[in-house]
C-alpha atoms as a PDB file:
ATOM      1  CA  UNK A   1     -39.674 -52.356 -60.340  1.00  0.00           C
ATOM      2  CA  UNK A   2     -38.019 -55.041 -58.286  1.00  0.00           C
ATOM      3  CA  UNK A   3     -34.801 -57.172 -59.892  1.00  0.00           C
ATOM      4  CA  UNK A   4     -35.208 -59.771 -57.408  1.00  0.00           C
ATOM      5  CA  UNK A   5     -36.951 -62.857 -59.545  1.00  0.00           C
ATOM      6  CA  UNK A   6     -34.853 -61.659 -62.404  1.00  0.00           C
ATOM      7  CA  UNK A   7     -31.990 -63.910 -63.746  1.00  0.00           C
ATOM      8  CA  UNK A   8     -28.185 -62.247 -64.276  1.00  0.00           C
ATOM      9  CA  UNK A   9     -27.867 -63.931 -67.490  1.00  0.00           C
ATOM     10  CA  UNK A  10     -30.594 -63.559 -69.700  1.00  0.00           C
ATOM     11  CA  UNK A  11     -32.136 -59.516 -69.847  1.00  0.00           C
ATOM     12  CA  UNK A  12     -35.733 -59.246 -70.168  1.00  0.00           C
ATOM     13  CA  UNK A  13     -37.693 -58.753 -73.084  1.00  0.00           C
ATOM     14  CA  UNK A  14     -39.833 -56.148 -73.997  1.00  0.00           C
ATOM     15  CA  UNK A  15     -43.783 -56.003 -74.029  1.00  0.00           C
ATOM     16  CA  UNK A  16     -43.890 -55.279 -77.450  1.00  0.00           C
ATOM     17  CA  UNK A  17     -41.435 -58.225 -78.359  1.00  0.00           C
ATOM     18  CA  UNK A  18     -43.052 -60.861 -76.128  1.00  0.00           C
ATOM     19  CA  UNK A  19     -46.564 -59.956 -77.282  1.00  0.00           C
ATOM     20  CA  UNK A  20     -44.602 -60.289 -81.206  1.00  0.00           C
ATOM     21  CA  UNK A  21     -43.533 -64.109 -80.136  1.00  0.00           C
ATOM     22  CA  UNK A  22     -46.751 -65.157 -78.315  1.00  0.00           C
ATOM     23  CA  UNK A  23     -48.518 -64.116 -81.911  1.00  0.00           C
ATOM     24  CA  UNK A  24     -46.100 -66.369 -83.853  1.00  0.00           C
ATOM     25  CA  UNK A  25     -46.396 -69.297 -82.039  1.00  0.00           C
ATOM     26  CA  UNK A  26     -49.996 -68.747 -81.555  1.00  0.00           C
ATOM     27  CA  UNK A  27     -50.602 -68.438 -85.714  1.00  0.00           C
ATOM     28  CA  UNK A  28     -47.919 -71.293 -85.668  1.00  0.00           C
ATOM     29  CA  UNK A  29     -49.699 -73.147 -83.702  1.00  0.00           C
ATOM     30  CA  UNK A  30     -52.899 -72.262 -85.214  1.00  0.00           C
ATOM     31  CA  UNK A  31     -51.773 -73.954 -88.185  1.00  0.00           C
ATOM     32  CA  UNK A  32     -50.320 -76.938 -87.239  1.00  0.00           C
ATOM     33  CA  UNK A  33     -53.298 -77.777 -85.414  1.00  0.00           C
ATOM     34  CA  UNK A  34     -55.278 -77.418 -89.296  1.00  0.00           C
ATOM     35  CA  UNK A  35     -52.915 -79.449 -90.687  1.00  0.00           C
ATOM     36  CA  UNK A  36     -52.912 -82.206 -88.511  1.00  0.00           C
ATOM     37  CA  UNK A  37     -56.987 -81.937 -88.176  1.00  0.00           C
ATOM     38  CA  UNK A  38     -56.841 -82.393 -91.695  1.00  0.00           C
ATOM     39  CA  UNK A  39     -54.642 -85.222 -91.790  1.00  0.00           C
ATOM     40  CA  UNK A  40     -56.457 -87.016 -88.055  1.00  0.00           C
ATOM     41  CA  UNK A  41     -58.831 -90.014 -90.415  1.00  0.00           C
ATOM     42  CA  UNK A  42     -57.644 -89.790 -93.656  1.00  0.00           C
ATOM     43  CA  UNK A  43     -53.486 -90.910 -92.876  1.00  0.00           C
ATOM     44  CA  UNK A  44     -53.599 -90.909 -89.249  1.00  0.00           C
ATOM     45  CA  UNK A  45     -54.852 -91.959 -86.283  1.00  0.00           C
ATOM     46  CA  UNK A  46     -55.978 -89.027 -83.230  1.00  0.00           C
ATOM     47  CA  UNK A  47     -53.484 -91.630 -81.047  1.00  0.00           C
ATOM     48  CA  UNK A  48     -50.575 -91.149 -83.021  1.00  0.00           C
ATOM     49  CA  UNK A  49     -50.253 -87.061 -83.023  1.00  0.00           C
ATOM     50  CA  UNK A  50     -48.637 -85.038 -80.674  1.00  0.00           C
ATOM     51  CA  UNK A  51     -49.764 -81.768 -79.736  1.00  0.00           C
ATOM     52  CA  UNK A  52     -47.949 -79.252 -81.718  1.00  0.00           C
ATOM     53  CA  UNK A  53     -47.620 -76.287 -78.721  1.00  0.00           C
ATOM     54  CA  UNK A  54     -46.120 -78.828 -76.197  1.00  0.00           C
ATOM     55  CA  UNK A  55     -43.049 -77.298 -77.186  1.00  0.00           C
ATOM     56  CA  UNK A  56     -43.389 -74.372 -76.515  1.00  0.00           C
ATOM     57  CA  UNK A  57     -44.602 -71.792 -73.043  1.00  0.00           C
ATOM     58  CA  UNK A  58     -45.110 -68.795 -72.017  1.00  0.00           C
ATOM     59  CA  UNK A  59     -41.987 -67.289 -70.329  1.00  0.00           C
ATOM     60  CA  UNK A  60     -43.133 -66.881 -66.922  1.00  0.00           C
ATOM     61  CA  UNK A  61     -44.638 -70.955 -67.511  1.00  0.00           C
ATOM     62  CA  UNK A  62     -40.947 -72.305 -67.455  1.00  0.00           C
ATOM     63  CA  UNK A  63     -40.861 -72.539 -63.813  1.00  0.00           C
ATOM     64  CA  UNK A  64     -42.039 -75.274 -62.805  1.00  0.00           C
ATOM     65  CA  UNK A  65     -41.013 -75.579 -58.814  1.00  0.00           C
ATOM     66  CA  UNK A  66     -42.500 -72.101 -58.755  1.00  0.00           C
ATOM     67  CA  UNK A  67     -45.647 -73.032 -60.417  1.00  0.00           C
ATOM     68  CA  UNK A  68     -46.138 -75.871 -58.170  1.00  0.00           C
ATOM     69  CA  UNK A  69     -45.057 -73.649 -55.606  1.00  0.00           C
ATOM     70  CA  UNK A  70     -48.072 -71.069 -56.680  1.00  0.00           C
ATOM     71  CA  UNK A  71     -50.692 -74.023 -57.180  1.00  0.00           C
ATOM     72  CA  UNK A  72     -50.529 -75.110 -53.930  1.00  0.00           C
ATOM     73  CA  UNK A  73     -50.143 -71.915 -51.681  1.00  0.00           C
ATOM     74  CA  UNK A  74     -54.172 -71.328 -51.062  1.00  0.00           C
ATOM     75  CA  UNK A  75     -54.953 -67.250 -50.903  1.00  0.00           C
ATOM     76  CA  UNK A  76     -57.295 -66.667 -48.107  1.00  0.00           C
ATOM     77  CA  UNK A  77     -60.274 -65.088 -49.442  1.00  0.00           C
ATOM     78  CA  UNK A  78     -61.091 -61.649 -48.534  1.00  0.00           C
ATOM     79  CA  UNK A  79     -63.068 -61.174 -45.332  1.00  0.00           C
ATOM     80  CA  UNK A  80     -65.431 -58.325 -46.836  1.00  0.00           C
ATOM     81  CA  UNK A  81     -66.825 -61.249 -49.232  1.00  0.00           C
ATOM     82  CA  UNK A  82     -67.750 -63.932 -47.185  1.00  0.00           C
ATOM     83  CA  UNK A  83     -71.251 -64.796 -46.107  1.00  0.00           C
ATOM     84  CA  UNK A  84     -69.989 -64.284 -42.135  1.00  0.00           C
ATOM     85  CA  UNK A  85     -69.283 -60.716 -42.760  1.00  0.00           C
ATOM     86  CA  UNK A  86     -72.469 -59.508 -43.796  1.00  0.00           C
ATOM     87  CA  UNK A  87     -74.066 -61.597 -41.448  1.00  0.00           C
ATOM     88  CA  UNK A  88     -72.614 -60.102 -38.631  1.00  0.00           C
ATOM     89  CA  UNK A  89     -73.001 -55.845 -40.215  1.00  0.00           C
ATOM     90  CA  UNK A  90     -76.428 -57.352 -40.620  1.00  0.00           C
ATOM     91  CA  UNK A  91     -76.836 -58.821 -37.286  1.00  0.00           C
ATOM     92  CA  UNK A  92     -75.085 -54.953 -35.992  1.00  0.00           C
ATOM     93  CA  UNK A  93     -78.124 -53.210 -37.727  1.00  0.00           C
ATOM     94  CA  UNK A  94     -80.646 -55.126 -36.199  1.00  0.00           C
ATOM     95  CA  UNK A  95     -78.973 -54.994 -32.450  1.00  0.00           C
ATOM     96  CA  UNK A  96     -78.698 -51.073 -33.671  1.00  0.00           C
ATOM     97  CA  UNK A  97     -82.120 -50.739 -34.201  1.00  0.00           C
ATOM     98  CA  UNK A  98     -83.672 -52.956 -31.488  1.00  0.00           C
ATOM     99  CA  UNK A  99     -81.801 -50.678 -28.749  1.00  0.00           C
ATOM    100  CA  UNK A 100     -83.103 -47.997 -30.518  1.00  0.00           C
ATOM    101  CA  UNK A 101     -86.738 -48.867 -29.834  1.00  0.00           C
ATOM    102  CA  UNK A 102     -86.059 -50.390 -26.362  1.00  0.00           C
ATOM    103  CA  UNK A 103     -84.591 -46.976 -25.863  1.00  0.00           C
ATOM    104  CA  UNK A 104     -87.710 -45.150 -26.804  1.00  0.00           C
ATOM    105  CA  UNK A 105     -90.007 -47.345 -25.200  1.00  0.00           C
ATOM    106  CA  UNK A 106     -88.037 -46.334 -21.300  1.00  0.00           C
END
């Protein structure tokens, strides 16, 4: 596996332990988000809460000049899956064919 995008400072974690901290902040999360729905009408108002997983991302979210960088590089789609493709193996059958018979017919 390549060590280009990693950094020298910080080593990476393992599956099992990033899969550990995404399901603690997620049940963390999870209930902060009861608590405050609780509290939204009867203390507070839905304008004056802030969203309890602003804090925190997903490792590979951190980047941000490389997710901008990602959002606005556009993938070319795949030639084998656009309408012009099958158009033209159709429009190859049917030339195929119509030889065929103009052949026959000589």
């Amino acid at each position: 596996m390549s060590k280009r995008h990693r950094g020298e400072d910080s080593a990476p974690l393992s599956k099992a332990e990033l899969r550990a901290h995404a399901h603690a902040e997620r049940h963390r999360i999870k209930g902060e988000l009861h608590a405050l729905a609780a509290s939204v009408g009867r203390s507070r108002d839905a304008d004056e809460c802030d969203e309890p997983a602003i804090g925190w991302k997903v490792v590979h979210h951190h980047d941000d000049h490389h997710a901008m960088e990602k959002a606005t590089r556009r993938r070319r789609p795949r030639h084998w899956k656009m309408k012009e493709w099958k158009r033209r193996t159709a429009a190859r059958r049917d030339r195929v064919r119509t030889e065929e018979r103009l052949a026959k017919h000589s």
